[in-house]
C-alpha atoms as a PDB file:
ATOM      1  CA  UNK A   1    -105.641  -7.484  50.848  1.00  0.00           C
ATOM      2  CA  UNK A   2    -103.634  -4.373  50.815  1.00  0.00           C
ATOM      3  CA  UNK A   3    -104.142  -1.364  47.348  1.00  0.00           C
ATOM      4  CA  UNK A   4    -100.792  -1.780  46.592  1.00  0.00           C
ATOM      5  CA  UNK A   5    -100.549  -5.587  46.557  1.00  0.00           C
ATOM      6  CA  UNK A   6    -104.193  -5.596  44.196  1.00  0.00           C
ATOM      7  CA  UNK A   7    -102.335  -2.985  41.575  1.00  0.00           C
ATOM      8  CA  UNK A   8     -99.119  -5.668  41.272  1.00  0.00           C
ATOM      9  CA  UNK A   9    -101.534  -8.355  40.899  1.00  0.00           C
ATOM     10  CA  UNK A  10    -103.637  -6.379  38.102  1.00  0.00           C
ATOM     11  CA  UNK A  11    -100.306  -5.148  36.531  1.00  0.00           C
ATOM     12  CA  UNK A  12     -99.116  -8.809  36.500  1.00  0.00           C
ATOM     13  CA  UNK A  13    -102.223  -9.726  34.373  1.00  0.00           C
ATOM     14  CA  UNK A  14    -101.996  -6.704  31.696  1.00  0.00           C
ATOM     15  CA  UNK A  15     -98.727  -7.593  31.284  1.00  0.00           C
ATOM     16  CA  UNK A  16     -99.026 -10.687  29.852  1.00  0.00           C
ATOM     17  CA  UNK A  17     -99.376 -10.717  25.918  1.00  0.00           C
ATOM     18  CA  UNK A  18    -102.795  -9.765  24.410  1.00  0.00           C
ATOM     19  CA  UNK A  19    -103.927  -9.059  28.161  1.00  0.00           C
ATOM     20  CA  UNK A  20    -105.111  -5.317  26.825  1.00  0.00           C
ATOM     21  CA  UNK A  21    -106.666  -5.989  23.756  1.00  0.00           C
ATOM     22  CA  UNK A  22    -108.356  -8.715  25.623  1.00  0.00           C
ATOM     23  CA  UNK A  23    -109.783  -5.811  28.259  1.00  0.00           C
ATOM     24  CA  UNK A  24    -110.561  -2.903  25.242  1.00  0.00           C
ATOM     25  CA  UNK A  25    -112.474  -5.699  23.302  1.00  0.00           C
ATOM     26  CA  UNK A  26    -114.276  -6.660  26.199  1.00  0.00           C
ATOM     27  CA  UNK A  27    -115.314  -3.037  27.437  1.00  0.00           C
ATOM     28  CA  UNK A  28    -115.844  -2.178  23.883  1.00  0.00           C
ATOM     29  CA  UNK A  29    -118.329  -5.051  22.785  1.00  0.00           C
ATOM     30  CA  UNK A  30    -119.944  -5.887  26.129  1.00  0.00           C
ATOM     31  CA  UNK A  31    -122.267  -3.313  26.724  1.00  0.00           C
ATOM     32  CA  UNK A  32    -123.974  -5.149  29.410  1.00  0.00           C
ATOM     33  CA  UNK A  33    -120.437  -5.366  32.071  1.00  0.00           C
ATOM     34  CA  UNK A  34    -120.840  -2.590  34.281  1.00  0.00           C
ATOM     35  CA  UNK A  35    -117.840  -1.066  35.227  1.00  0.00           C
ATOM     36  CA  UNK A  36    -117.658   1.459  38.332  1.00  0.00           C
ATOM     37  CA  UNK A  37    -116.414   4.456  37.193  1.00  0.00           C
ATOM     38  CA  UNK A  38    -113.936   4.753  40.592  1.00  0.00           C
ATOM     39  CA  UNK A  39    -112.402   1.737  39.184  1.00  0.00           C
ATOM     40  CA  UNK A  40    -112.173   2.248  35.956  1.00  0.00           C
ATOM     41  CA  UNK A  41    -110.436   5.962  37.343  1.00  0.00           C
ATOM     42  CA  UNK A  42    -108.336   4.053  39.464  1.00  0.00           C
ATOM     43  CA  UNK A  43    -107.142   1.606  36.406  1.00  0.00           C
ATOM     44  CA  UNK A  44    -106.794   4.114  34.237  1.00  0.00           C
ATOM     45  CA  UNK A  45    -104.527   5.940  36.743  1.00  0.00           C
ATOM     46  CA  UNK A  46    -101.890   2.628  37.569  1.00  0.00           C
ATOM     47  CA  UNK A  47    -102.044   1.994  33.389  1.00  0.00           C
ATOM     48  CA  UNK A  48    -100.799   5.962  33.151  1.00  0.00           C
ATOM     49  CA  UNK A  49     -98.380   5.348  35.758  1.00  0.00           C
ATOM     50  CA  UNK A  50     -96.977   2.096  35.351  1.00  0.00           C
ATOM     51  CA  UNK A  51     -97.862   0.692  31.793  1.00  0.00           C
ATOM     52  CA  UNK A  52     -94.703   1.206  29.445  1.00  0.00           C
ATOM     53  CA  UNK A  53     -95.295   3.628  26.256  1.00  0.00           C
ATOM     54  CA  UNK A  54     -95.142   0.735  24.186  1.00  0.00           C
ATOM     55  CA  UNK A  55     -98.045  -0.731  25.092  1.00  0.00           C
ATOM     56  CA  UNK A  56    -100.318   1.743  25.885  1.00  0.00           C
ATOM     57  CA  UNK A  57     -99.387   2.943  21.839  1.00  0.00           C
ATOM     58  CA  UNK A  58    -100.382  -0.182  21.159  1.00  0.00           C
ATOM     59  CA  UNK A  59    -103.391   0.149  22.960  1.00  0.00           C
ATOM     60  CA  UNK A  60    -104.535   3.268  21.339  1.00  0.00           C
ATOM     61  CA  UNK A  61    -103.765   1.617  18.058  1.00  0.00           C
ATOM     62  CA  UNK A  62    -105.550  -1.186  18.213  1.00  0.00           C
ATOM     63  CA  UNK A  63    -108.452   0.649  19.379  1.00  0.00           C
ATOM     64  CA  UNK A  64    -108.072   3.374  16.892  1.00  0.00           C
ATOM     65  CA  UNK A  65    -107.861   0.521  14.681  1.00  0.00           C
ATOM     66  CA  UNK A  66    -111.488  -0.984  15.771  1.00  0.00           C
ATOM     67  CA  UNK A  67    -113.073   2.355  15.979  1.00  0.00           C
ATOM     68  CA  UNK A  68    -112.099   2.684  12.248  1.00  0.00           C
ATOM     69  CA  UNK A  69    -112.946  -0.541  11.531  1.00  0.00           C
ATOM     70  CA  UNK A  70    -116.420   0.046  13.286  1.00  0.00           C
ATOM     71  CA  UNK A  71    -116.923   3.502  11.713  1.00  0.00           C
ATOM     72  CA  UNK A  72    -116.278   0.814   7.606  1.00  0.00           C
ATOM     73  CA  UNK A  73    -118.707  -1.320   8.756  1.00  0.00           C
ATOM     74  CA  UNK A  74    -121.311   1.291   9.632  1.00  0.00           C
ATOM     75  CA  UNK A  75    -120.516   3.261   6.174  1.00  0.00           C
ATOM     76  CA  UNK A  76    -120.433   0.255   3.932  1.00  0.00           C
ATOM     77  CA  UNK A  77    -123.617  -1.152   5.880  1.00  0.00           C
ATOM     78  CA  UNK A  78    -125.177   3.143   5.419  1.00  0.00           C
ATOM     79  CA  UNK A  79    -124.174   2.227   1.511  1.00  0.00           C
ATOM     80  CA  UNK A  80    -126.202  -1.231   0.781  1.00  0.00           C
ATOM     81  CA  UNK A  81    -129.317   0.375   2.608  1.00  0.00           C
ATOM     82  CA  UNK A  82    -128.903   3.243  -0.159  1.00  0.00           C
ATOM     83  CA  UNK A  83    -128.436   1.065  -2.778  1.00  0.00           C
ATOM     84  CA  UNK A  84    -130.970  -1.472  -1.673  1.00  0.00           C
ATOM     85  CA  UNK A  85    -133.558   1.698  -1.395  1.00  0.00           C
ATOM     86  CA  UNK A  86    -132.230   2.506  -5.036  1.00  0.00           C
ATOM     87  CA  UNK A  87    -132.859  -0.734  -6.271  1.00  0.00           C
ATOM     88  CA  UNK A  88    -136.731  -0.457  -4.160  1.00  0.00           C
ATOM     89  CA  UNK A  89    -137.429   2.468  -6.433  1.00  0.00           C
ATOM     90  CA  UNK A  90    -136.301   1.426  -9.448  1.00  0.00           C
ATOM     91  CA  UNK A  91    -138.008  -2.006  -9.262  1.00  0.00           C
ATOM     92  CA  UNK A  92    -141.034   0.024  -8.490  1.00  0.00           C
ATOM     93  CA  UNK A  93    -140.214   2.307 -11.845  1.00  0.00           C
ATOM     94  CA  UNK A  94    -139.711  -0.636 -13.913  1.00  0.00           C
ATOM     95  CA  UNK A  95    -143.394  -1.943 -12.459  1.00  0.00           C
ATOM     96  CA  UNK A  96    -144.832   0.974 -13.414  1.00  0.00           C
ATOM     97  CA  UNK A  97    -143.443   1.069 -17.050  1.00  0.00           C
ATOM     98  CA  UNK A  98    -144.259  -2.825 -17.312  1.00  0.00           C
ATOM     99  CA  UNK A  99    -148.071  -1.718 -16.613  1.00  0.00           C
ATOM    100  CA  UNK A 100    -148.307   0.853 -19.127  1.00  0.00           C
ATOM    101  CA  UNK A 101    -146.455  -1.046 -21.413  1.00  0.00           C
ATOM    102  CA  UNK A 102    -149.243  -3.861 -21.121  1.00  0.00           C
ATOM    103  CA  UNK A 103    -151.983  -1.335 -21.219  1.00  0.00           C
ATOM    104  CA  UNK A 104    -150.559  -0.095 -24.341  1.00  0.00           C
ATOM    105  CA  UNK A 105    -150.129  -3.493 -25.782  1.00  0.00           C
ATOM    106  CA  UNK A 106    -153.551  -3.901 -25.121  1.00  0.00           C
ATOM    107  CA  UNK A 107    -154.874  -0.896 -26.948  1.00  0.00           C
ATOM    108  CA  UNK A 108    -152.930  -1.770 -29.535  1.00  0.00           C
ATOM    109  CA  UNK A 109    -154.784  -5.045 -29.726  1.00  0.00           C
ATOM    110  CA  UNK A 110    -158.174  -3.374 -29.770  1.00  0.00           C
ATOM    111  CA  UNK A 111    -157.268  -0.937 -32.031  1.00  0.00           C
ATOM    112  CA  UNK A 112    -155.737  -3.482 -34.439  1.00  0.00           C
ATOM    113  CA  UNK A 113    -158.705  -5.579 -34.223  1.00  0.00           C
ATOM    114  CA  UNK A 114    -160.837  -2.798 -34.971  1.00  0.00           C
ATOM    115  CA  UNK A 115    -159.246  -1.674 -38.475  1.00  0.00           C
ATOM    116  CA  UNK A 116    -159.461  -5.867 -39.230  1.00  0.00           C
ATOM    117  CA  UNK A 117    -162.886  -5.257 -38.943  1.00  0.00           C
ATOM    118  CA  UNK A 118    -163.201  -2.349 -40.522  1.00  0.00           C
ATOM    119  CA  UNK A 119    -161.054  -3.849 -43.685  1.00  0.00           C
ATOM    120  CA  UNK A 120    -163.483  -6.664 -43.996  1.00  0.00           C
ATOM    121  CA  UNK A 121    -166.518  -4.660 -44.612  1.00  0.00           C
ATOM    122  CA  UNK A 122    -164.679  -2.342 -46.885  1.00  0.00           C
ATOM    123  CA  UNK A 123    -163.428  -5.522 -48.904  1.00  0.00           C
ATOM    124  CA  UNK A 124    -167.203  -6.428 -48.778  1.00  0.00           C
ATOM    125  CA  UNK A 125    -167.954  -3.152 -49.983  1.00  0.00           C
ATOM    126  CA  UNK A 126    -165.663  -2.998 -52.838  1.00  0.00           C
ATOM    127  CA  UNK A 127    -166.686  -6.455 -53.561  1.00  0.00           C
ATOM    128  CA  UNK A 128    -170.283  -5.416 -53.790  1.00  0.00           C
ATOM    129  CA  UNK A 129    -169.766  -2.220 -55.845  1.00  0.00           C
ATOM    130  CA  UNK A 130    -167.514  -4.262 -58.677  1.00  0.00           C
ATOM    131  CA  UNK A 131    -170.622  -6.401 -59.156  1.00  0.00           C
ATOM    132  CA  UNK A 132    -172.716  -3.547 -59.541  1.00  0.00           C
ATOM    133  CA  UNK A 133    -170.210  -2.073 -61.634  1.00  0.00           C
ATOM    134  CA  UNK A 134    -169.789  -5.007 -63.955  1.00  0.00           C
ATOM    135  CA  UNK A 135    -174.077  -5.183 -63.803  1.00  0.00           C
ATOM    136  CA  UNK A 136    -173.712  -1.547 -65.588  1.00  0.00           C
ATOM    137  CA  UNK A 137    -170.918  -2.178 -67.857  1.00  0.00           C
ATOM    138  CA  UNK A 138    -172.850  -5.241 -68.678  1.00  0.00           C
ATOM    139  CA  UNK A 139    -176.096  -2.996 -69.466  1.00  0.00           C
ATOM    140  CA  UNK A 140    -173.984  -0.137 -71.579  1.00  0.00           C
ATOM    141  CA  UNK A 141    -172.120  -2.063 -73.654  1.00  0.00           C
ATOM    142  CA  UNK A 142    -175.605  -3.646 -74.895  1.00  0.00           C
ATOM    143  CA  UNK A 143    -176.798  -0.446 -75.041  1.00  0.00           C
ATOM    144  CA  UNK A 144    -173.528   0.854 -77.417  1.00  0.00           C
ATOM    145  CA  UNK A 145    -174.352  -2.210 -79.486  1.00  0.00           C
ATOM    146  CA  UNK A 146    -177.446  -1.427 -80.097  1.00  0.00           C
ATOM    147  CA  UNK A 147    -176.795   1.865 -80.668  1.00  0.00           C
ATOM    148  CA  UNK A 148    -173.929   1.307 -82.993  1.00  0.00           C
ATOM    149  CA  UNK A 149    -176.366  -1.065 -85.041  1.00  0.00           C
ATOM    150  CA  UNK A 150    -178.870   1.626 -85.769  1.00  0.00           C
ATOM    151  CA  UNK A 151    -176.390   4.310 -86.241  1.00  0.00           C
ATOM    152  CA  UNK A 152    -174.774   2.023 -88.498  1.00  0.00           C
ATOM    153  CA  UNK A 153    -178.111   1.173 -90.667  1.00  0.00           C
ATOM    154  CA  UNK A 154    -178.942   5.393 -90.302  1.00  0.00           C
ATOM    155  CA  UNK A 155    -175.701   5.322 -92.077  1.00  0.00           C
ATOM    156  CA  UNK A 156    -176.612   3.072 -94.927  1.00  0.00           C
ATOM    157  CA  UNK A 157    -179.751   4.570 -95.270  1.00  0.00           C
ATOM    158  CA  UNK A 158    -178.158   8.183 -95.644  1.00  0.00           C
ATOM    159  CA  UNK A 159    -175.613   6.658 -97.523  1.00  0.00           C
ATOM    160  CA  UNK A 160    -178.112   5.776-100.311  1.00  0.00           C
ATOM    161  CA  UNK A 161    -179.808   9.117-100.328  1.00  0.00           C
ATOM    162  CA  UNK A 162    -176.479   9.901-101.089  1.00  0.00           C
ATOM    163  CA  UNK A 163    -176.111   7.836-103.513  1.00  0.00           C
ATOM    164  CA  UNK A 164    -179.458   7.797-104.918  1.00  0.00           C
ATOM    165  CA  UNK A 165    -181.032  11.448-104.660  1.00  0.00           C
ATOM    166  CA  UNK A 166    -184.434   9.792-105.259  1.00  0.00           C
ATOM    167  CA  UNK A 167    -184.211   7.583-102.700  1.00  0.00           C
ATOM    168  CA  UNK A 168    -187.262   6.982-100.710  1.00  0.00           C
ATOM    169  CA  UNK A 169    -186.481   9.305 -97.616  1.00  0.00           C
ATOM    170  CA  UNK A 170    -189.361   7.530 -95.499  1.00  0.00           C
ATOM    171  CA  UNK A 171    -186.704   4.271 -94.373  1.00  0.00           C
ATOM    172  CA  UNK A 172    -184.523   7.056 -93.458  1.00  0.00           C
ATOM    173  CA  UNK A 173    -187.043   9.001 -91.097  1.00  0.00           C
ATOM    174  CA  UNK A 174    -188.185   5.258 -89.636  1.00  0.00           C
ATOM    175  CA  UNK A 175    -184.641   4.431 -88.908  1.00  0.00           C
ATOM    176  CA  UNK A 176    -184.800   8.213 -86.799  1.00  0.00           C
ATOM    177  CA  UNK A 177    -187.311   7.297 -85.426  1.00  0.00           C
ATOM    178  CA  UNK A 178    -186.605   4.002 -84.326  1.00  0.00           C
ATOM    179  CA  UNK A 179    -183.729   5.224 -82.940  1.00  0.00           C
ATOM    180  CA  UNK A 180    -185.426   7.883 -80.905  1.00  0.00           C
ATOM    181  CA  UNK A 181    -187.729   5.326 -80.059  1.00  0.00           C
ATOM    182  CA  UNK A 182    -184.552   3.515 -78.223  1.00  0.00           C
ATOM    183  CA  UNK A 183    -183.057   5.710 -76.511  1.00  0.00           C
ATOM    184  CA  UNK A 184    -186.577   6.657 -74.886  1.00  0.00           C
ATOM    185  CA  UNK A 185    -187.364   3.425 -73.608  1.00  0.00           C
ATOM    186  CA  UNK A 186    -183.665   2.526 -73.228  1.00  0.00           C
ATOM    187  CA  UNK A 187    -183.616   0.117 -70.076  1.00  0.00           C
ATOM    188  CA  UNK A 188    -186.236  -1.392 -70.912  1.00  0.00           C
ATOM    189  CA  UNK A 189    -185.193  -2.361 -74.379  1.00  0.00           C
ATOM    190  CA  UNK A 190    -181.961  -3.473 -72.905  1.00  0.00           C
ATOM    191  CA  UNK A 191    -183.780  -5.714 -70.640  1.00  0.00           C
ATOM    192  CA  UNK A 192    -185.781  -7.378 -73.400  1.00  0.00           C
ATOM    193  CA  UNK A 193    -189.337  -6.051 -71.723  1.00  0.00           C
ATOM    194  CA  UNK A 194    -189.673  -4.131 -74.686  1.00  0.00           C
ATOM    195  CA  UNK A 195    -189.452  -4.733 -78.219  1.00  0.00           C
ATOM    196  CA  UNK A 196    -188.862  -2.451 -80.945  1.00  0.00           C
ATOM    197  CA  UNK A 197    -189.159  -3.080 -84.766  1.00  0.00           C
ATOM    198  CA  UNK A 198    -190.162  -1.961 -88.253  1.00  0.00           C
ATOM    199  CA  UNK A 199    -193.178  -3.420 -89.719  1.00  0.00           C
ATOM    200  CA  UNK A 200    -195.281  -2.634 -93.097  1.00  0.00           C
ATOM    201  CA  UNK A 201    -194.055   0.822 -92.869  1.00  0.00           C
ATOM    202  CA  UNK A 202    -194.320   1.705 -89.459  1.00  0.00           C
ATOM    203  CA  UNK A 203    -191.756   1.517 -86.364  1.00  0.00           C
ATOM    204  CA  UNK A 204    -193.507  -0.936 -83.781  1.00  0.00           C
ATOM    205  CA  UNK A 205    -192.992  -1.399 -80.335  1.00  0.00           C
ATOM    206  CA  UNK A 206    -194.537  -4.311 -78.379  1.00  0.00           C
ATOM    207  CA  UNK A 207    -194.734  -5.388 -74.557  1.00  0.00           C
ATOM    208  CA  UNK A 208    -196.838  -7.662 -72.593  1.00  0.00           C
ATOM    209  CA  UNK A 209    -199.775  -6.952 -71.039  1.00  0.00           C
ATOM    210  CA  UNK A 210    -198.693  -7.226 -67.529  1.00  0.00           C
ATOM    211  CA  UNK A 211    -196.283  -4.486 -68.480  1.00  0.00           C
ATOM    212  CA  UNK A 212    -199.180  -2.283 -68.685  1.00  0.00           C
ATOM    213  CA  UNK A 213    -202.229  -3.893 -66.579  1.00  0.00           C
ATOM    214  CA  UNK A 214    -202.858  -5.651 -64.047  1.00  0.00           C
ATOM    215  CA  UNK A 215    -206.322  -7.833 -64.441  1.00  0.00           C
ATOM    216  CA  UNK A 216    -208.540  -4.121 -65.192  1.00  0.00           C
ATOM    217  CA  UNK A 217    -208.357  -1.376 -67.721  1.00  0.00           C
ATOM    218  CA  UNK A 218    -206.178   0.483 -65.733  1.00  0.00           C
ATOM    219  CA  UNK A 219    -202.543   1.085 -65.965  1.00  0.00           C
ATOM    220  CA  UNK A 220    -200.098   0.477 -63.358  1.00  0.00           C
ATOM    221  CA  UNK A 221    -198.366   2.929 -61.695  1.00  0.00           C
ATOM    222  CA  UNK A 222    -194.914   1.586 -63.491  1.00  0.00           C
ATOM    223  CA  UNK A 223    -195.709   2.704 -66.172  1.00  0.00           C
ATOM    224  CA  UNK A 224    -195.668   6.076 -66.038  1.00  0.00           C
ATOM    225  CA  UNK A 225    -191.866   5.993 -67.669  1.00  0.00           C
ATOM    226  CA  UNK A 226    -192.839   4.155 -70.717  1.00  0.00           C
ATOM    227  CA  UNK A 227    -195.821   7.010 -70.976  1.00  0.00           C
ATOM    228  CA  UNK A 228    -193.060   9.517 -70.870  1.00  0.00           C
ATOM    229  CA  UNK A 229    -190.548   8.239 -73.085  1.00  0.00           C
ATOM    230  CA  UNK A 230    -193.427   7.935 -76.050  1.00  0.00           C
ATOM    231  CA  UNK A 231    -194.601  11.557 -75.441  1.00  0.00           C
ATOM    232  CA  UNK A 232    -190.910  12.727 -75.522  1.00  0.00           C
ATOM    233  CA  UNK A 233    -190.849  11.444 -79.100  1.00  0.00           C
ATOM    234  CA  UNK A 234    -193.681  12.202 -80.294  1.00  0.00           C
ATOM    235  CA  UNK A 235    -193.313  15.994 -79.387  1.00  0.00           C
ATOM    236  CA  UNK A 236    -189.991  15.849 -81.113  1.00  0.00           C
ATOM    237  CA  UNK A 237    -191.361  13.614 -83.964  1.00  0.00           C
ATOM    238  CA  UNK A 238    -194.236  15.959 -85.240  1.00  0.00           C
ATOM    239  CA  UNK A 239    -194.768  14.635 -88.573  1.00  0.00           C
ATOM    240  CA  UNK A 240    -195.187  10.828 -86.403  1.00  0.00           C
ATOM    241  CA  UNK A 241    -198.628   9.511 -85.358  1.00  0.00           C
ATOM    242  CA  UNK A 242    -199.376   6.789 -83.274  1.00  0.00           C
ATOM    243  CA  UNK A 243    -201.946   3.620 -83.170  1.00  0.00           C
ATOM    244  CA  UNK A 244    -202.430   2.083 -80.107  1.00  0.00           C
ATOM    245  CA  UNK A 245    -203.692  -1.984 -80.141  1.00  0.00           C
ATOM    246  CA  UNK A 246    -204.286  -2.818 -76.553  1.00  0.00           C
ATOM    247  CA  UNK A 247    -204.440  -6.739 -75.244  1.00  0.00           C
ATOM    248  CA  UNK A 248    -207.936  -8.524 -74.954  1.00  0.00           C
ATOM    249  CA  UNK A 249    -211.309  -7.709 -76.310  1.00  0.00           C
ATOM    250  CA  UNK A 250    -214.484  -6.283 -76.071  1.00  0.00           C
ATOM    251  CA  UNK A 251    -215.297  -3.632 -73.021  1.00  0.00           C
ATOM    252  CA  UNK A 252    -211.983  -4.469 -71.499  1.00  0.00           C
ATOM    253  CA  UNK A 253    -209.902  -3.695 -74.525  1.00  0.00           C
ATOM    254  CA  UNK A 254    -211.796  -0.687 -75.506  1.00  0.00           C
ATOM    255  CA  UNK A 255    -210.946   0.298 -71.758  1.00  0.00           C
ATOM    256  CA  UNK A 256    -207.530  -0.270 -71.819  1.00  0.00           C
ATOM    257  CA  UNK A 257    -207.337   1.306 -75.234  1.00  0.00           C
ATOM    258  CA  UNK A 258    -208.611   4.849 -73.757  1.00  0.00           C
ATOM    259  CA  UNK A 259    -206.475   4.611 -70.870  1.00  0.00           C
ATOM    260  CA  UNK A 260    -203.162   4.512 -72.667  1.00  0.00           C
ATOM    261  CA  UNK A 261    -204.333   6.997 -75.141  1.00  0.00           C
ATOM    262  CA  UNK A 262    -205.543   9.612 -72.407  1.00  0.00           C
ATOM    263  CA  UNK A 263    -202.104   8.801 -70.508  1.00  0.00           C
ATOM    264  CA  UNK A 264    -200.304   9.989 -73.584  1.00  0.00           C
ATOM    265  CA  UNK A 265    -202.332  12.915 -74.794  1.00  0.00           C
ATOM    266  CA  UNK A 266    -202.145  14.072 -71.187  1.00  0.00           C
ATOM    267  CA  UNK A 267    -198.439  15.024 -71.775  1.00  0.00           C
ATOM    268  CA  UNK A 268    -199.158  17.253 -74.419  1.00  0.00           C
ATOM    269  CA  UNK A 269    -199.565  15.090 -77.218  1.00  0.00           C
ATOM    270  CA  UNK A 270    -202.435  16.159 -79.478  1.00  0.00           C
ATOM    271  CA  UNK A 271    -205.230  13.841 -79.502  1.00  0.00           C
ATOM    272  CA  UNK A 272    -205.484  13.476 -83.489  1.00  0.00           C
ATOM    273  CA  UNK A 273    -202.063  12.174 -83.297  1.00  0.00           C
ATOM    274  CA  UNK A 274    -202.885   8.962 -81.247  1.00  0.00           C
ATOM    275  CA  UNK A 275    -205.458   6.719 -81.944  1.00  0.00           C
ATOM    276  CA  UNK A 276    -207.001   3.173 -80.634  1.00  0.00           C
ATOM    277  CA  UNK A 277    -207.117   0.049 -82.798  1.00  0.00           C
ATOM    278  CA  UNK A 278    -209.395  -3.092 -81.442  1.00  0.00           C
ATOM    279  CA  UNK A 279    -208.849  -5.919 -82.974  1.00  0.00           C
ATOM    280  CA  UNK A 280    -211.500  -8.448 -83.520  1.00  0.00           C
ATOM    281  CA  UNK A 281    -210.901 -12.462 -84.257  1.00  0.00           C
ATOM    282  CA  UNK A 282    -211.329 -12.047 -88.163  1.00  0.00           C
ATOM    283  CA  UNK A 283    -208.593  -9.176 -88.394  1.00  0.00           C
ATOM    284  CA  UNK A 284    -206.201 -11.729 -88.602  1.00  0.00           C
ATOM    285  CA  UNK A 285    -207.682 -15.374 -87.428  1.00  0.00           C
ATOM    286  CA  UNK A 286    -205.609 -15.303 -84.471  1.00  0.00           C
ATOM    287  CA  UNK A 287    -208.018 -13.435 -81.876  1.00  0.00           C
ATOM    288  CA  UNK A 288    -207.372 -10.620 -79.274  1.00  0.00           C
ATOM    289  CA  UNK A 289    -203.367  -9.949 -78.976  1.00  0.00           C
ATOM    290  CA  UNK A 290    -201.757 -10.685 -75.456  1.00  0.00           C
ATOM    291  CA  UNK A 291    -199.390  -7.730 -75.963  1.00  0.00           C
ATOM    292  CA  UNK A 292    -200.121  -3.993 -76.157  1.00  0.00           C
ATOM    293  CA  UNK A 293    -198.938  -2.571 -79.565  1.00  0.00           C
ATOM    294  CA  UNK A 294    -197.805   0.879 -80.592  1.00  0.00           C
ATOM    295  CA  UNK A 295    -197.570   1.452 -84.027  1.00  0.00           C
ATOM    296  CA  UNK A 296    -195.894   4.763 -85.514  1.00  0.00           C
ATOM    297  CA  UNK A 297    -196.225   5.715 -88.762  1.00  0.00           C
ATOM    298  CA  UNK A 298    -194.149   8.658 -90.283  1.00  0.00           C
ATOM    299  CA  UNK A 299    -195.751  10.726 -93.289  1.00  0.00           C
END
C-alpha cells in the first residue's frame, strides 16, 4: 500500500470524534506501547499538516488539562504523605507524654502511700505521748493536792501562832517538816510506796521492807534516791534528828539498821543526828516490824 493512501486512512480515523483523546490517553498512560520515533515524526508531521486548528487546540487542551490534572493528584497525594508523617510524629509525641504521665502517676502513688504511712505512726505517736501526758497530769495534780493540803494545815498552824502568840511552835516546825519531807520523796509518796505521817510528836515515814532489802542486810541499789531525799532534809532541817527502826530482828535487823544509818551519814549527815532503834517482841506485843521506820523528831 502506497504513503499517501496509509496517511488518508490514518486521517480518516483521527477524524472521527474522540479519535485524539483516544490516542493522547493511550500514549500518555501506556507506558509499555512502544512507539517508533520515525512514526511518531511522521504522525506528528500529517497532524501539523492536515489536522484543522480546532482540533489540534483541542488536543493541547485536553492534554494540558490531564497534565494539570496529573500534576493535583501528585500534590494532593505529596500533601496526605505530609500530613500522615505529621500525624506519625505526633502520635509518637502523645506516646511519649502518655508514658511520663503514667510514670508520674505512679510516683505519685508511692509517694502518697508513703506520707499514709508516715501519718499512721505519727497518729501512733501522738496517741502514745497523750497517754503519757495524761499519766503526768494524773501524777501532778495528786501531787498539788497534796501539796495544797499541807500548805493549807501550815496555814492553820501559822494562823494560830497568830492568833495565839503562845502557841506551841513545835506543830508548826512538824508541819515544815513534813512538808519538806514530801517534796523529797515526792514520787514515791505519790505512788503510795511511801508513807508519811505525824505520830507522838514526831513526823514518820514508813515503807516496806522490800523497798529497802532484798533477803540480807544490804540495801538495794534503788534506793539510793530515798537516801538522798532524807539527807537533803536533814541538812536543811538542823535542829531535826532521826531514829531509824529497821524490819526483822536480831543480827539481821541490827544489820540492816547500820546499813541505812551509814548510807545516810555518808551524805554528810552527822552521825549523832541519826540513830538505830531494834525493836524486841515486848516493845509493843506485836514482834519485829515488816516495814522500815524513820522517825524525826524536831527540838
Amino acid at each position: 500500500m502506497s504513503l499517501p493512501r496509509r496517511i488518508r486512512k490514518i486521517w480518516a480515523a483521527l477524524r472521527k470524534a474522540g479519535a485524539i483523546r483516544v490516542l493522547y490517553q493511550g500514549v500518555t498512560f501506556a507506558p509499555r506501547l512502544i512507539v517508533h520515533f520515525a512514526a511518531v515524526a511522521a504522525i506528528a508531521g500529517v497532524l501539523g499538516a492536515c489536522v484543522p486548528a480546532t482540533q489540534y487546540e483541542e488536543a493541547k487542551s485536553a492534554s494540558e488539562v490531564e497534565l494539570a490534572g496529573r500534576k493535583r493528584a501528585e500534590a494532593e497525594l505529596a500533601d496526605a504523605r505530609a500530613k500522615l508523617d505529621a500525624a506519625n510524629t505526633e502520635l509518637s509525641e502523645r506516646d511519649q507524654k502518655l508514658a511520663t504521665t503514667e510514670e508520674t502517676v505512679s510516683e505519685s502513688k508511692l509517694e502518697n502511700t508513703v506520707a499514709l504511712k508516715e501519718r499512721d505512726e505519727a497518729t501512733g505517736l501522738v496517741d502514745q505521748l497523750r497517754g503519757e501526758l495524761a499519766r503526768v497530769g494524773d501524777d501532778l495534780r495528786s501531787y498539788a493536792t497534796q501539796k495544797s493540803e499541807l500548805e493549807k494545815s501550815l496555814a492553820v498552824a501559822e494562823a494560830k501562832q497568830k492568833d495565839a502568840p503562845q502557841a506551841d511552835t513545835h506543830a508548826i516546825a512538824l508541819a515544815r517538816l513534813m512538808r519538806d519531807l514530801t517534796a523529797a520523796l515526792g514520787d514515791r509518796v505519790l505512788s503510795g510506796d511511801v508513807e508519811v505521817d505525824i505520830a507522838n510528836g514526831k513526823v514518820v515515814v514508813s515503807a516496806p521492807s522490800e523497798l529497802w532489802f532484798a533477803d540480807d542486810a544490804k540495801l538495794i541499789s534503788s534506793t539510793g534516791a530515798l537516801i538522798s531525799g532524807i539527807a537533803r532534809v536533814l541538812a536543811l532541817r538542823t535542829d531535826t534528828s532521826l531514829e531509824v527502826t529497821p524490819p526483822g530482828a536480831g543480827e539481821l535487823a541490827a544489820g540492816r539498821a547500820q546499813a541505812l544509818v551509814s548510807a545516810i551519814t555518808a551524805k554528810g549527815v552527822d552521825a549523832s543526828r541519826v540513830k538505830a532503834d531494834l525493836l524486841t517482841p515486848d516493845d509493843d506485843g506485836k514482834g519485829p516490824s515488816a516495814e522500815v521506820t524513820l522517825a524525826f523528831s524536831v527540838k
